[in-house]
Every structure is written in C-alpha cells, then in structure tokens.
N, C-alpha and C. Protein backbone atom coordinates (compact mmCIF):
# COMPACT_ATOMS: atom_id res chain seq x y z
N UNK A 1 0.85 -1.18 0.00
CA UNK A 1 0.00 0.00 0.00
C UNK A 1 0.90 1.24 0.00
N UNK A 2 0.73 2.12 -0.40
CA UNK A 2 1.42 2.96 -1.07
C UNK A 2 1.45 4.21 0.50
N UNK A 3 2.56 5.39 0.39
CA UNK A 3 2.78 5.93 1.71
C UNK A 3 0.96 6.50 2.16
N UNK A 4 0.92 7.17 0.77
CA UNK A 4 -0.44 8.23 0.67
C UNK A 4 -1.56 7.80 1.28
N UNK A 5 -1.63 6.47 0.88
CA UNK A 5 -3.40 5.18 1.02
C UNK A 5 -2.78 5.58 2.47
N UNK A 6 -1.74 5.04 2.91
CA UNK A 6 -1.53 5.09 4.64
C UNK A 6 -2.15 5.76 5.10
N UNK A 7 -1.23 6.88 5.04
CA UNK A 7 -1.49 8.44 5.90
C UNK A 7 -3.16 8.79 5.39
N UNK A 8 -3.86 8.26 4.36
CA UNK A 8 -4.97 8.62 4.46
C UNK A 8 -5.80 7.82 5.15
N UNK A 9 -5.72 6.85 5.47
CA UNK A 9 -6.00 5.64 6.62
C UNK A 9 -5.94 6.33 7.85
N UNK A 10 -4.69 6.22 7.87
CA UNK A 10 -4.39 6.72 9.73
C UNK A 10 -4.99 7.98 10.03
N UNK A 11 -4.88 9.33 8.86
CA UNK A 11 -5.82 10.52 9.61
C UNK A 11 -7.71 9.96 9.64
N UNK A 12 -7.88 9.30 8.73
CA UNK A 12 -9.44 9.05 8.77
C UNK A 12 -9.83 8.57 9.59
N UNK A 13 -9.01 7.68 10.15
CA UNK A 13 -8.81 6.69 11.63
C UNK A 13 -9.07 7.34 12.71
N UNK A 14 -7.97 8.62 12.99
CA UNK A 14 -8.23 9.68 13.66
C UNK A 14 -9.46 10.41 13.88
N UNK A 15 -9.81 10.85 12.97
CA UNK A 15 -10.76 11.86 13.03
C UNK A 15 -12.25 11.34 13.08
N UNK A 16 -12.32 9.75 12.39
CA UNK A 16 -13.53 9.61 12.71
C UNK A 16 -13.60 8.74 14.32
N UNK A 17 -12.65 8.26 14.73
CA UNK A 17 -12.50 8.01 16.44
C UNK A 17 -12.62 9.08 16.93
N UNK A 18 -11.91 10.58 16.25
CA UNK A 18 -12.44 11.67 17.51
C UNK A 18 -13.78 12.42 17.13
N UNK A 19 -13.82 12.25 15.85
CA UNK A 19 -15.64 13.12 15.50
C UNK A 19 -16.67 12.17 15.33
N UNK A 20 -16.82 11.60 13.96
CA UNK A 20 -17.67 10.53 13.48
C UNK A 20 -17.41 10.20 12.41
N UNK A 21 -18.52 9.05 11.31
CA UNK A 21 -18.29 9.28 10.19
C UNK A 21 -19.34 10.18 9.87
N UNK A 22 -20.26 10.81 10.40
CA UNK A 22 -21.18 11.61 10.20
C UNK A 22 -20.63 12.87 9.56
N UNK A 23 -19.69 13.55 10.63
CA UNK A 23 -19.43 14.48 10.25
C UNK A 23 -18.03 14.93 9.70
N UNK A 24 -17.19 14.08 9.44
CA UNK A 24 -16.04 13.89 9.18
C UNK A 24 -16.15 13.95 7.43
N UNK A 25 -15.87 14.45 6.65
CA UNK A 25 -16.24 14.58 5.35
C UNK A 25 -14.67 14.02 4.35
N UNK A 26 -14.54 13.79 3.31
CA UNK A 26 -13.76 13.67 2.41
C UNK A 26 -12.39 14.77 2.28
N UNK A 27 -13.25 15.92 2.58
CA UNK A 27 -12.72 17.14 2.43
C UNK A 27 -11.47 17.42 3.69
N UNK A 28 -12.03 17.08 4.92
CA UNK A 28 -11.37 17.32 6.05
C UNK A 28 -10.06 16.11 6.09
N UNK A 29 -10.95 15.01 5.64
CA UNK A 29 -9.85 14.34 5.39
C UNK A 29 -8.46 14.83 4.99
N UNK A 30 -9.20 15.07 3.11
CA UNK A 30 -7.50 15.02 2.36
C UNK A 30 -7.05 16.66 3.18
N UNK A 31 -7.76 17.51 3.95
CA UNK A 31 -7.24 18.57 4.45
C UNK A 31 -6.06 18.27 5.59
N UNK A 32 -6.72 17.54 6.41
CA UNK A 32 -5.53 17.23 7.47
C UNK A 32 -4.27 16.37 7.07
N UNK A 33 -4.91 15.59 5.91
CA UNK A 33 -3.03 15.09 5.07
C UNK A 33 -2.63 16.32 3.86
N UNK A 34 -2.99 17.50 3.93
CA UNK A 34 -2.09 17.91 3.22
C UNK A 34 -1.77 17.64 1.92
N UNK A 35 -3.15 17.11 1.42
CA UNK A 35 -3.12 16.76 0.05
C UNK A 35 -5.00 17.51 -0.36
N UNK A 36 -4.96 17.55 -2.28
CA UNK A 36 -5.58 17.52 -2.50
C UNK A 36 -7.02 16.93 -2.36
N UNK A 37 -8.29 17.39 -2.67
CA UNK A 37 -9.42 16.41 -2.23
C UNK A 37 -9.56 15.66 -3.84
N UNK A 38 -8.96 15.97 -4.91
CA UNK A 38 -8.60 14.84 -5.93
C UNK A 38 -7.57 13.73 -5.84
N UNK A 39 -6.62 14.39 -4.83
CA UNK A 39 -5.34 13.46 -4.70
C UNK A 39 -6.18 12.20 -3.89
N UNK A 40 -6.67 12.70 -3.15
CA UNK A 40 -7.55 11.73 -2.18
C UNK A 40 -8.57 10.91 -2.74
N UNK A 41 -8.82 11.39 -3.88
CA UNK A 41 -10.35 10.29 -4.72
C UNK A 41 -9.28 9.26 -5.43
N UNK A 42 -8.28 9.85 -5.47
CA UNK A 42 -7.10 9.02 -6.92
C UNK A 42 -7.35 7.60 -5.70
N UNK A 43 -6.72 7.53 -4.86
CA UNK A 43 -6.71 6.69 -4.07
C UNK A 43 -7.83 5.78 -3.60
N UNK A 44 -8.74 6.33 -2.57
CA UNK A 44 -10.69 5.93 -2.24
C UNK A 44 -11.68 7.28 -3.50
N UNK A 45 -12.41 6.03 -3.81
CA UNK A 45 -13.04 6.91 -4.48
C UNK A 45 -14.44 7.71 -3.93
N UNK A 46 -14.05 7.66 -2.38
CA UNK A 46 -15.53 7.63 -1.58
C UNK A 46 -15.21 7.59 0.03
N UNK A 47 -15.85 8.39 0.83
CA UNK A 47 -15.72 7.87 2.08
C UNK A 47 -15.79 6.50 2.78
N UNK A 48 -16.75 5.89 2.17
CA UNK A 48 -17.84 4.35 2.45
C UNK A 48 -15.89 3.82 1.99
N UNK A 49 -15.68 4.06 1.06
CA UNK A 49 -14.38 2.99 0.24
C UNK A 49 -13.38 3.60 1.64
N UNK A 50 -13.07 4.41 2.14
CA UNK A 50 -12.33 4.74 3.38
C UNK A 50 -12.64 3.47 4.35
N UNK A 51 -14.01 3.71 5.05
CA UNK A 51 -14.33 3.00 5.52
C UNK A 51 -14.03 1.07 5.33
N UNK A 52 -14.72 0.90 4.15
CA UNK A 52 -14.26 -0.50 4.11
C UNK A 52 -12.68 -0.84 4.34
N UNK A 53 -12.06 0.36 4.11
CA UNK A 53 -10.66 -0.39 4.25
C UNK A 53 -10.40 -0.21 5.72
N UNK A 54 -10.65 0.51 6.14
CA UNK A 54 -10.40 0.57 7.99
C UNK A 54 -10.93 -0.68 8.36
N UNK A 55 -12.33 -1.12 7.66
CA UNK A 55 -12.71 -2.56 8.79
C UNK A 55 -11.87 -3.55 7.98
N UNK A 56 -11.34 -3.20 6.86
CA UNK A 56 -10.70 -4.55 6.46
C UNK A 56 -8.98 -4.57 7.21
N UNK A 57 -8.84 -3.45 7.78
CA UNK A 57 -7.44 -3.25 8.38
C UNK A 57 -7.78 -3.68 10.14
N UNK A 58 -8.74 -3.36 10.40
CA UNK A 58 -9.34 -3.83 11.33
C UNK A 58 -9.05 -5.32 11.73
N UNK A 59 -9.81 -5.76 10.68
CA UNK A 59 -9.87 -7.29 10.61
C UNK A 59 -8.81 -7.78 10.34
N UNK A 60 -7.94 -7.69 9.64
CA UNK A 60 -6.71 -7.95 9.79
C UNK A 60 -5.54 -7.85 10.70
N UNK A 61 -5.85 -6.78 11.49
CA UNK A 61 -4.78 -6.75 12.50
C UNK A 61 -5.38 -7.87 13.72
N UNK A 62 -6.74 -8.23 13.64
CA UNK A 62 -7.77 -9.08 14.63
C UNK A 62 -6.89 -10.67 14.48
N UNK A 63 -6.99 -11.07 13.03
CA UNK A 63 -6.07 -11.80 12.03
C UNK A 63 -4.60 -12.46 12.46
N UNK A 64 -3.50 -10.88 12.24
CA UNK A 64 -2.65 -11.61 12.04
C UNK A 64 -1.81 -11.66 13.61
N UNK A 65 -2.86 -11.30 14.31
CA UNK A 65 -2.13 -11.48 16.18
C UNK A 65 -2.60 -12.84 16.37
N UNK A 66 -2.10 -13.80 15.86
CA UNK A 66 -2.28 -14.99 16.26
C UNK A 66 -1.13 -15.95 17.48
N UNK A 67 -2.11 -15.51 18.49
CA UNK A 67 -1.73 -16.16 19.57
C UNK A 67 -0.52 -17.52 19.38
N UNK A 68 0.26 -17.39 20.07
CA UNK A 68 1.31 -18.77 20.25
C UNK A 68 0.83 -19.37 21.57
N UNK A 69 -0.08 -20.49 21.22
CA UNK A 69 -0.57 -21.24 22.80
C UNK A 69 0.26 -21.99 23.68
N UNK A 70 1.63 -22.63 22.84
CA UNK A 70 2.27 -23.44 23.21
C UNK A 70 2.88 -22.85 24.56
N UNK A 71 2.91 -23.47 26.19
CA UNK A 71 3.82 -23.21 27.18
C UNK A 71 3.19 -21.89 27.81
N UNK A 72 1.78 -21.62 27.39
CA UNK A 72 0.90 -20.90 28.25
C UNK A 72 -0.08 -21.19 29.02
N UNK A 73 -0.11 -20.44 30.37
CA UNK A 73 -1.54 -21.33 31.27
C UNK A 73 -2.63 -20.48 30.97
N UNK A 74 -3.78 -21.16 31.22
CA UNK A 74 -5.26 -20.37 29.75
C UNK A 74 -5.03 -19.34 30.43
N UNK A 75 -5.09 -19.22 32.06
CA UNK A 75 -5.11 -17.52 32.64
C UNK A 75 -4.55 -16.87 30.86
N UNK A 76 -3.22 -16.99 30.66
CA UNK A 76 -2.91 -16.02 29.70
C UNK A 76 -3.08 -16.00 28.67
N UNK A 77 -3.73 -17.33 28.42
CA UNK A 77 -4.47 -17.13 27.01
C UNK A 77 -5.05 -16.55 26.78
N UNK A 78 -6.47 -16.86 27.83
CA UNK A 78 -7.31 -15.73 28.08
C UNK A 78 -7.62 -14.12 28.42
N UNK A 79 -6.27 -13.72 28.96
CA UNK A 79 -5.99 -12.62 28.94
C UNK A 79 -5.33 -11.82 28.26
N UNK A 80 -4.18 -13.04 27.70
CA UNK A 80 -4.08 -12.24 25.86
C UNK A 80 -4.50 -11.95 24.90
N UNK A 81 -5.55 -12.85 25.05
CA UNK A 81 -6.40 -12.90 23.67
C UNK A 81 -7.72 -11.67 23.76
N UNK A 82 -8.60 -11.82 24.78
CA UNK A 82 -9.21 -10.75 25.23
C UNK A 82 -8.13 -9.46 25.21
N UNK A 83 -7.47 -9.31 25.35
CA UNK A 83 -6.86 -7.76 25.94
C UNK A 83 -6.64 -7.34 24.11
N UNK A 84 -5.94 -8.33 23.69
CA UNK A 84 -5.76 -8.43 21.71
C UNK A 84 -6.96 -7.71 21.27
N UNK A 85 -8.08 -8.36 21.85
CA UNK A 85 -9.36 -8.00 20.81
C UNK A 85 -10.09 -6.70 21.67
N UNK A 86 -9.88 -6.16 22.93
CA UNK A 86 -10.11 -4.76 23.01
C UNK A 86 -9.77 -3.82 23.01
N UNK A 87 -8.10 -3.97 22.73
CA UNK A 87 -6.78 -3.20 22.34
C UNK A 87 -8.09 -2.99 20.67
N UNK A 88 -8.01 -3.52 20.04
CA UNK A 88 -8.15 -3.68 18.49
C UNK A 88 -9.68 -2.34 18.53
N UNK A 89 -10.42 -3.00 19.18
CA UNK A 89 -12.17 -2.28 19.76
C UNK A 89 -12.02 -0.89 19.83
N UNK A 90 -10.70 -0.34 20.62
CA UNK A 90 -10.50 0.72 20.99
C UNK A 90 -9.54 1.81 19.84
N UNK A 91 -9.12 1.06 19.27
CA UNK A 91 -8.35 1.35 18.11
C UNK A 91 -9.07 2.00 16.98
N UNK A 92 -10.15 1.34 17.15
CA UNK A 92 -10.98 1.17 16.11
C UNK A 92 -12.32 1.56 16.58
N UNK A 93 -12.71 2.46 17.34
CA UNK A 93 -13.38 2.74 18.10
C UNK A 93 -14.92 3.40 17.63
N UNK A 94 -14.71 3.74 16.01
CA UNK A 94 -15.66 4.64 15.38
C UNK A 94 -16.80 3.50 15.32
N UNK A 95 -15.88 2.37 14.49
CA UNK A 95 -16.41 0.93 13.71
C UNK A 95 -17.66 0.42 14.83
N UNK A 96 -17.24 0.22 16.20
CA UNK A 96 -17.94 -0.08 17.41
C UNK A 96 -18.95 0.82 17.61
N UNK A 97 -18.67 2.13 17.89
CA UNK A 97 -20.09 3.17 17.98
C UNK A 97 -20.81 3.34 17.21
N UNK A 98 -21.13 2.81 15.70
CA UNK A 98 -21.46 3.82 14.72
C UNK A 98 -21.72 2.52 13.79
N UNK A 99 -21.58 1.27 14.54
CA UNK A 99 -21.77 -0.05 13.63
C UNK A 99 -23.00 -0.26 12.89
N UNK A 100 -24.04 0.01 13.60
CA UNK A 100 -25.29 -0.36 13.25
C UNK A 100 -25.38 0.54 11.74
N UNK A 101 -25.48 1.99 11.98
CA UNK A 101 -25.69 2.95 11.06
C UNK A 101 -24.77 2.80 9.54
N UNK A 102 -23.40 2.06 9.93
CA UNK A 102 -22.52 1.85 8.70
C UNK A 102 -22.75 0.85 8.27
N UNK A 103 -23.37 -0.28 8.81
CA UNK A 103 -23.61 -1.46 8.26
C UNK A 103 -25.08 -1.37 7.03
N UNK A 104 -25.76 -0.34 7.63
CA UNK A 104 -26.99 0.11 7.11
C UNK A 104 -27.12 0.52 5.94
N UNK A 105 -25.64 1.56 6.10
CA UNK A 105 -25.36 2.38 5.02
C UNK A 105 -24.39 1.56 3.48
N UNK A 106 -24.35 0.83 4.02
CA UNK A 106 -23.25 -0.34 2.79
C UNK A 106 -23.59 -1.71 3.33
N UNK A 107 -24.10 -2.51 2.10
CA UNK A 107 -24.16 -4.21 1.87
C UNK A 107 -22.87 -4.47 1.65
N UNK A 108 -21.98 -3.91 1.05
CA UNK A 108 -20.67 -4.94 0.81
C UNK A 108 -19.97 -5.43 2.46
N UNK A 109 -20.34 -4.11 3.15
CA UNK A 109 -19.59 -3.78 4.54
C UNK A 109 -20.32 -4.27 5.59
N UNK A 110 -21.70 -4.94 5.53
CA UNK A 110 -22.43 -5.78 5.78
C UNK A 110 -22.27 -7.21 6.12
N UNK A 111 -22.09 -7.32 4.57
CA UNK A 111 -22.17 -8.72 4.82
C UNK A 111 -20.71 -9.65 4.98
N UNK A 112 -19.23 -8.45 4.66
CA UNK A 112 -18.16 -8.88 5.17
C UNK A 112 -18.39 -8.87 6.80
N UNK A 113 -18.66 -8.27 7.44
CA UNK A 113 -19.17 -7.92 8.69
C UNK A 113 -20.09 -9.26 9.71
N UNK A 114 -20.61 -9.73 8.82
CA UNK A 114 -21.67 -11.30 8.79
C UNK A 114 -20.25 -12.16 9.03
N UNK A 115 -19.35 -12.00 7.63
CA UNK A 115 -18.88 -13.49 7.56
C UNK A 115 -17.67 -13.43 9.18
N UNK A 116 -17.19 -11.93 9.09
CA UNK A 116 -16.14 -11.81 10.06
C UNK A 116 -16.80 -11.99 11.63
N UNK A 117 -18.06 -11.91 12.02
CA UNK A 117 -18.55 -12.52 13.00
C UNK A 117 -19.17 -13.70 13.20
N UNK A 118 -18.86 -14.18 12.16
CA UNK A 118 -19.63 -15.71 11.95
C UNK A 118 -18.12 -16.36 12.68
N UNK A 119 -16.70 -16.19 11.97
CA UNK A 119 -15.57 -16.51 12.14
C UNK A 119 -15.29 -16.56 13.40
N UNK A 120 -15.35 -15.05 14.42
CA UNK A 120 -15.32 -14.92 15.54
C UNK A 120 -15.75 -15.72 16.66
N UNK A 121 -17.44 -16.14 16.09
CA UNK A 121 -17.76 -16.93 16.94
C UNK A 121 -17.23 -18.42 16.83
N UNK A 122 -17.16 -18.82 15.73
CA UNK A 122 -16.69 -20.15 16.00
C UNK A 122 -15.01 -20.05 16.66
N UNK A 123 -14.12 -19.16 16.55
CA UNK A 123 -12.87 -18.80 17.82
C UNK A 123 -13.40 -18.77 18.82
N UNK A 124 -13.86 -17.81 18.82
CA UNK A 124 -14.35 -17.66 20.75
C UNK A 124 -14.83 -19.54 20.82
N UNK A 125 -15.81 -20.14 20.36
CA UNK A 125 -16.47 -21.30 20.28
C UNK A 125 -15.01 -22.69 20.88
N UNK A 126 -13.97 -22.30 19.75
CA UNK A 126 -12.70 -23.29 19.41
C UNK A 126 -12.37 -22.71 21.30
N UNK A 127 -11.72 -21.69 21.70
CA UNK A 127 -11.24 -21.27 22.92
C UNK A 127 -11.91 -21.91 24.16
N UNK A 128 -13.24 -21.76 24.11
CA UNK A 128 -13.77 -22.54 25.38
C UNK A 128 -13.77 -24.46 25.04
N UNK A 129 -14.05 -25.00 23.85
CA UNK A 129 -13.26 -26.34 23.75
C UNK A 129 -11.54 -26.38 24.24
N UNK A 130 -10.64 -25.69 24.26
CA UNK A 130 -9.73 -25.55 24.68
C UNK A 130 -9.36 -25.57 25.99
N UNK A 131 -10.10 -24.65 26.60
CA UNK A 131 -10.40 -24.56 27.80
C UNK A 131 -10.79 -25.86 28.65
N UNK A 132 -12.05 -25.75 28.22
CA UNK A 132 -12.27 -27.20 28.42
C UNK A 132 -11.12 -28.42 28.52
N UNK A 133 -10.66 -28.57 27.34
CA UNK A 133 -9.65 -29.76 27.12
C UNK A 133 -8.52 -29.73 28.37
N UNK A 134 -8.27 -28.34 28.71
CA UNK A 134 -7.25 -27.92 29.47
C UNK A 134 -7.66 -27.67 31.41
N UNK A 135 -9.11 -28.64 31.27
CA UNK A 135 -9.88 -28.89 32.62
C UNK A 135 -10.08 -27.58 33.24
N UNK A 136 -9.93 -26.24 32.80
CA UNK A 136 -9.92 -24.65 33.52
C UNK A 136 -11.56 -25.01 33.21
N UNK A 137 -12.36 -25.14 32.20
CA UNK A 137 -14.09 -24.88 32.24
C UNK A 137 -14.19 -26.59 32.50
N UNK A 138 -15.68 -26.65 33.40
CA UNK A 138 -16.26 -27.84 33.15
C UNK A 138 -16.89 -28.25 31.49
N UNK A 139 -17.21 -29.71 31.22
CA UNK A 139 -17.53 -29.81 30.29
C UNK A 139 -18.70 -28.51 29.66
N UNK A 140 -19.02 -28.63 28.75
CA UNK A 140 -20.16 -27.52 28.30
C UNK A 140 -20.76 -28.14 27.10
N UNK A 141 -22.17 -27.80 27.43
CA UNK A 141 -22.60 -28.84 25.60
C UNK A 141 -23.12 -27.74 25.01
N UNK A 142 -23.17 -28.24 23.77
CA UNK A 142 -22.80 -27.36 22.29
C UNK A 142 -23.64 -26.23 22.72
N UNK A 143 -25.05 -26.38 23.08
CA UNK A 143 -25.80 -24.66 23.44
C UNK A 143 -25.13 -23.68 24.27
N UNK A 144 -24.52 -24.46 25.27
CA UNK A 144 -23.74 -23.21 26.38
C UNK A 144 -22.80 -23.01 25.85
N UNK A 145 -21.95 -23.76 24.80
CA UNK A 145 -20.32 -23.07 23.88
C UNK A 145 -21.33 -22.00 22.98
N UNK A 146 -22.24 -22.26 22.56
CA UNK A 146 -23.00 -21.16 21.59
C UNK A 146 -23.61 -19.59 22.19
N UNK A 147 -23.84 -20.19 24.11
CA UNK A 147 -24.79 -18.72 24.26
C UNK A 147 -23.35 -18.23 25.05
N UNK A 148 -22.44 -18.44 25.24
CA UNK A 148 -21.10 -17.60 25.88
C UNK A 148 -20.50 -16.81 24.47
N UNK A 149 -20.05 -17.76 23.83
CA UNK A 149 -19.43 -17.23 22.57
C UNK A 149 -20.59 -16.11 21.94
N UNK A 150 -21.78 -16.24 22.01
CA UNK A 150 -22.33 -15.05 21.26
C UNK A 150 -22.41 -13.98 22.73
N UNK A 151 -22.57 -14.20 23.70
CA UNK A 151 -22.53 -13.23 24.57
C UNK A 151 -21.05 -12.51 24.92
N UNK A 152 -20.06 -13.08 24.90
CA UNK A 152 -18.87 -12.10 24.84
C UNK A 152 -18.66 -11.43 23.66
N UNK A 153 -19.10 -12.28 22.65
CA UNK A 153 -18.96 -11.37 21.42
C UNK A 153 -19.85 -9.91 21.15
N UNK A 154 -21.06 -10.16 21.63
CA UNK A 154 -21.77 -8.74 21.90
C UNK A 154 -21.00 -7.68 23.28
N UNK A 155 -20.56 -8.57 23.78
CA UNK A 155 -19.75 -7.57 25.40
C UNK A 155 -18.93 -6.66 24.41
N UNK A 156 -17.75 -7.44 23.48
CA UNK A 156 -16.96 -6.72 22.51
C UNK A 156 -17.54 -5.77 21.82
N UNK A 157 -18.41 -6.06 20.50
CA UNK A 157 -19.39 -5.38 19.80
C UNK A 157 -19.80 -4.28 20.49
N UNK A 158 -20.80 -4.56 21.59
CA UNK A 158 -21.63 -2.95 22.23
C UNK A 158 -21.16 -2.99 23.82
N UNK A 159 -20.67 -3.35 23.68
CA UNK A 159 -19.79 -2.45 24.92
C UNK A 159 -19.42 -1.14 25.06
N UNK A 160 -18.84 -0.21 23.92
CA UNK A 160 -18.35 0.88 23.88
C UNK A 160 -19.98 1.89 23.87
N UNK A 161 -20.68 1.22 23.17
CA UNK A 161 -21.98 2.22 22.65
C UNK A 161 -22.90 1.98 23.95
N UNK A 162 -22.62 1.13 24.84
CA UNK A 162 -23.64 0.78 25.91
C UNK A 162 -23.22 2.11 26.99
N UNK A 163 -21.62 1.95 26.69
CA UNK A 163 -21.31 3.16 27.77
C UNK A 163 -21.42 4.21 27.31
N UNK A 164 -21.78 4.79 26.36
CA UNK A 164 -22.52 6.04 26.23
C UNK A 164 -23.59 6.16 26.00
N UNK A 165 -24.49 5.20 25.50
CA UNK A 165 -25.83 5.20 26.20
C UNK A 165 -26.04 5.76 28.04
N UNK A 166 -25.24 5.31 28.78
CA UNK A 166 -25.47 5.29 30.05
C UNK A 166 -25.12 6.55 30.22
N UNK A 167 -24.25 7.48 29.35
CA UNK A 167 -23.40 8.40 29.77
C UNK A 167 -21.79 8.53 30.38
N UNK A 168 -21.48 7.15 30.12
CA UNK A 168 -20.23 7.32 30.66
C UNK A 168 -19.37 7.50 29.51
N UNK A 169 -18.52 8.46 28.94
CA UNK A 169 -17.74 8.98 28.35
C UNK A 169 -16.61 7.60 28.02
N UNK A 170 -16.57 7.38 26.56
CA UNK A 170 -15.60 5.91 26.38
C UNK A 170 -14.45 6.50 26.59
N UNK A 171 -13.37 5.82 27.36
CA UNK A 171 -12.35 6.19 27.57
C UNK A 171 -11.54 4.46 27.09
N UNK A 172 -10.21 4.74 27.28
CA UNK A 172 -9.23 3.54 26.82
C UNK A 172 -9.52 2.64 28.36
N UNK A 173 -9.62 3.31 28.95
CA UNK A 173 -9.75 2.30 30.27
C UNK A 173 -11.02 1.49 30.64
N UNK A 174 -12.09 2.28 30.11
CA UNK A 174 -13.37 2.08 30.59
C UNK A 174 -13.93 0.98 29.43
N UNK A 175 -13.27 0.89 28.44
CA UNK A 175 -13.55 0.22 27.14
C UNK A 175 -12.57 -1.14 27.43
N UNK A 176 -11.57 -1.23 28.35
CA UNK A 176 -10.81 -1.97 28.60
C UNK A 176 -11.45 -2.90 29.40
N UNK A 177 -12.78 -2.52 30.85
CA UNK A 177 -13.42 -2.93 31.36
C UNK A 177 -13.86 -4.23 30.73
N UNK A 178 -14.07 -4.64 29.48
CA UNK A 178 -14.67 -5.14 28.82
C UNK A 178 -13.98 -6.65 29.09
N UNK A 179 -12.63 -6.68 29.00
CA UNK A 179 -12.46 -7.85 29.50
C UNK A 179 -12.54 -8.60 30.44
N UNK A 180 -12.66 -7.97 31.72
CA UNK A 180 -13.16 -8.34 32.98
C UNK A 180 -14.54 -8.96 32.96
N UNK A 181 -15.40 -7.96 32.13
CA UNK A 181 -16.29 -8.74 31.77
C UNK A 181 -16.72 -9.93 31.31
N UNK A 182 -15.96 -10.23 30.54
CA UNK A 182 -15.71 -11.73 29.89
C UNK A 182 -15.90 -12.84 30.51
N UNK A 183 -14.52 -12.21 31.82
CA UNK A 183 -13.67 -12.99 32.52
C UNK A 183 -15.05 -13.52 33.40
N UNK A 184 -15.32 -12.46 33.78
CA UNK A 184 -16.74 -12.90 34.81
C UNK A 184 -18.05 -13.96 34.02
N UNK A 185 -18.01 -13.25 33.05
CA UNK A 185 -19.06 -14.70 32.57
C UNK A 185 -18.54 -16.04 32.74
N UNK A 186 -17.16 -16.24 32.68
CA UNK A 186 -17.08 -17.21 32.27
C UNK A 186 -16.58 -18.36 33.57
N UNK A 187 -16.79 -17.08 34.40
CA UNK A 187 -16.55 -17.98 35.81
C UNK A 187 -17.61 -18.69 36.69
N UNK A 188 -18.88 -19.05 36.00
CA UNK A 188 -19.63 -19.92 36.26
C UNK A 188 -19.13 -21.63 36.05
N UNK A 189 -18.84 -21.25 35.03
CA UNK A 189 -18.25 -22.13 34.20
C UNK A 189 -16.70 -23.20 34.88
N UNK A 190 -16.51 -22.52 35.54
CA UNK A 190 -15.07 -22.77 35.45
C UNK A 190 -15.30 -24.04 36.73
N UNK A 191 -14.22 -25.16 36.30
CA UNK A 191 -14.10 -26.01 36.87
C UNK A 191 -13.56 -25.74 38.59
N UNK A 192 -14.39 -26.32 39.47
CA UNK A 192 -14.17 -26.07 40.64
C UNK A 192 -13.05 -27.39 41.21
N UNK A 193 -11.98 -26.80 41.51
CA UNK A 193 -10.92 -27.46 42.36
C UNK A 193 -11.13 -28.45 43.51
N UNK A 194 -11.04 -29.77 43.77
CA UNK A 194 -11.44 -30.79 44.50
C UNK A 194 -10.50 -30.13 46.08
C-alpha cells in the first residue's frame, strides 16, 4: 500500500474516532493530510471505500495477532487474547459506535461484517473447547459453547456504545473494562478445584 493510502488511513482513523463518520467529510480528510481532495479520490473513491478499508485493516490486524498457545496457562491465554481484541475495539473505536448505522449504510460492509462474526464466533467457540480440554471450564454442551461465545462477542461489539448510552464517556480504560467482563461470565463455568 502505497505511503499516501496510509497516511490517508491513519488521519481518517483519527478523526472519525475523535468526530464521526457523520461528520467527518472527504474534504477534512484530504485537508488534514495535506493533500488535494482529488489526490484523495485518486486513491478511495468515496468515504464508504475509506471505511471499508479501515474494517478490512481492522480485521486484519484481529487476524494476524495470532496467539502462540504453546507453554501458556489459559489464565494467559485468556488474557491475551481478550486484551488483543479490546486493544483492536478501541483502536478502532468509530467501527464499534457507529456499527449499526454503517452497516446500514453499505451491503458490501455488511455482509463482510456477517462473515467476520460468523468466524469470531466459531474462535471464541474453538477457545472454550480448549479450555475445556485444558480442565480450567467444566464440560459444556454445544448450546452453552454457543450462548457464551455469542454473549462475549456482543460484550466486545456494544460495549463501547452501551457506555454512552449510560453516559459514561468511552475512555481507553473504561472500554478496557470489557475484558473483565468476559472474565466474569465465564466464571460460572469454570471447573471447581477438589
């Protein structure tokens, strides 16, 4: 990817984590890189085309942090892997607030969106078989691997938008909360020590 596509990535990144995509325009964009608003179409021919590439950079950085399990106890699996995916949430912070409305606004960004949470869940799904295997969860049959895995996956998803629903201002820390959360669901679960 070329320097330009970057830097037009990373300010759009910016600005729609600190404004929106509402109000964040094309214009402001190629303004804060210091380039033309043609130099900027040469590249995306569209905000929405901005967008898809943030969730596809998104998803990729989700991607290529692939955990090394070997000679870890799940504690840190579990806490690497969670901390991985709300490090990423927070990064990416527009994608999370503003999901519903962008998904609305574009089918292509939709239904990549479908397949990349379809994926998710069957990980989260693979992790608690793991778990399992590794005696930290009691057994679990296939409905309870199905209603955890879709319930942390929504903790991830609307977590950020729940806390400003409530009014609490998303911060890096408060969005971080999120893994604790997890952690707590999943301690029903967890195999009790003889």
């Amino acid at each position: 990817m070329s320097t330009t596509k970057n830097k037009i990535l990373d300010i759009a990144l910016r600005e729609f984590n600190k404004h929106s995509t509402r109000v964040v325009t094309t214009n402001h964009i190629a303004e804060a890189c210091t380039i033309s608003p043609g130099n900027l179409y040469y590249h995306y021919r569209n905000k929405e085309a901005i967008i898809f590439s943030l969730f596809e950079k998104m998803v990729s950085e989700w991607d290529d942090e692939v955990l090394n399990l070997e000679n870890k106890s799940p504690d840190e699996i579990l806490y690497q892997q969670l901390n991985k995916t709300f490090e990423c949430i927070w990064k990416y912070r527009f994608v999370h607030r503003e999901l519903a409305s962008l998904l609305d606004k574009d089918s292509a960004l939709k239904k990549m969106c479908n397949l990349v949470f379809q994926r998710r869940l069957k990980e989260i799904e693979g992790f608690l078989q793991l778990f399992e295997q590794m005696n930290v969860l009691r057994p679990l049959s296939k409905e309870q691997r199905g209603f955890i895995a879709q319930t942390a996956l929504y903790y991830g998803l609307f977590w950020q938008p729940y806390l400003e629903v409530v009014g609490e201002r998303p911060t890096k820390k408060n969005v971080m909360r999120g893994v604790q959360m997890i952690q707590l669901l999943l301690e029903p679960y967890q195999r009790v020590s003889p």
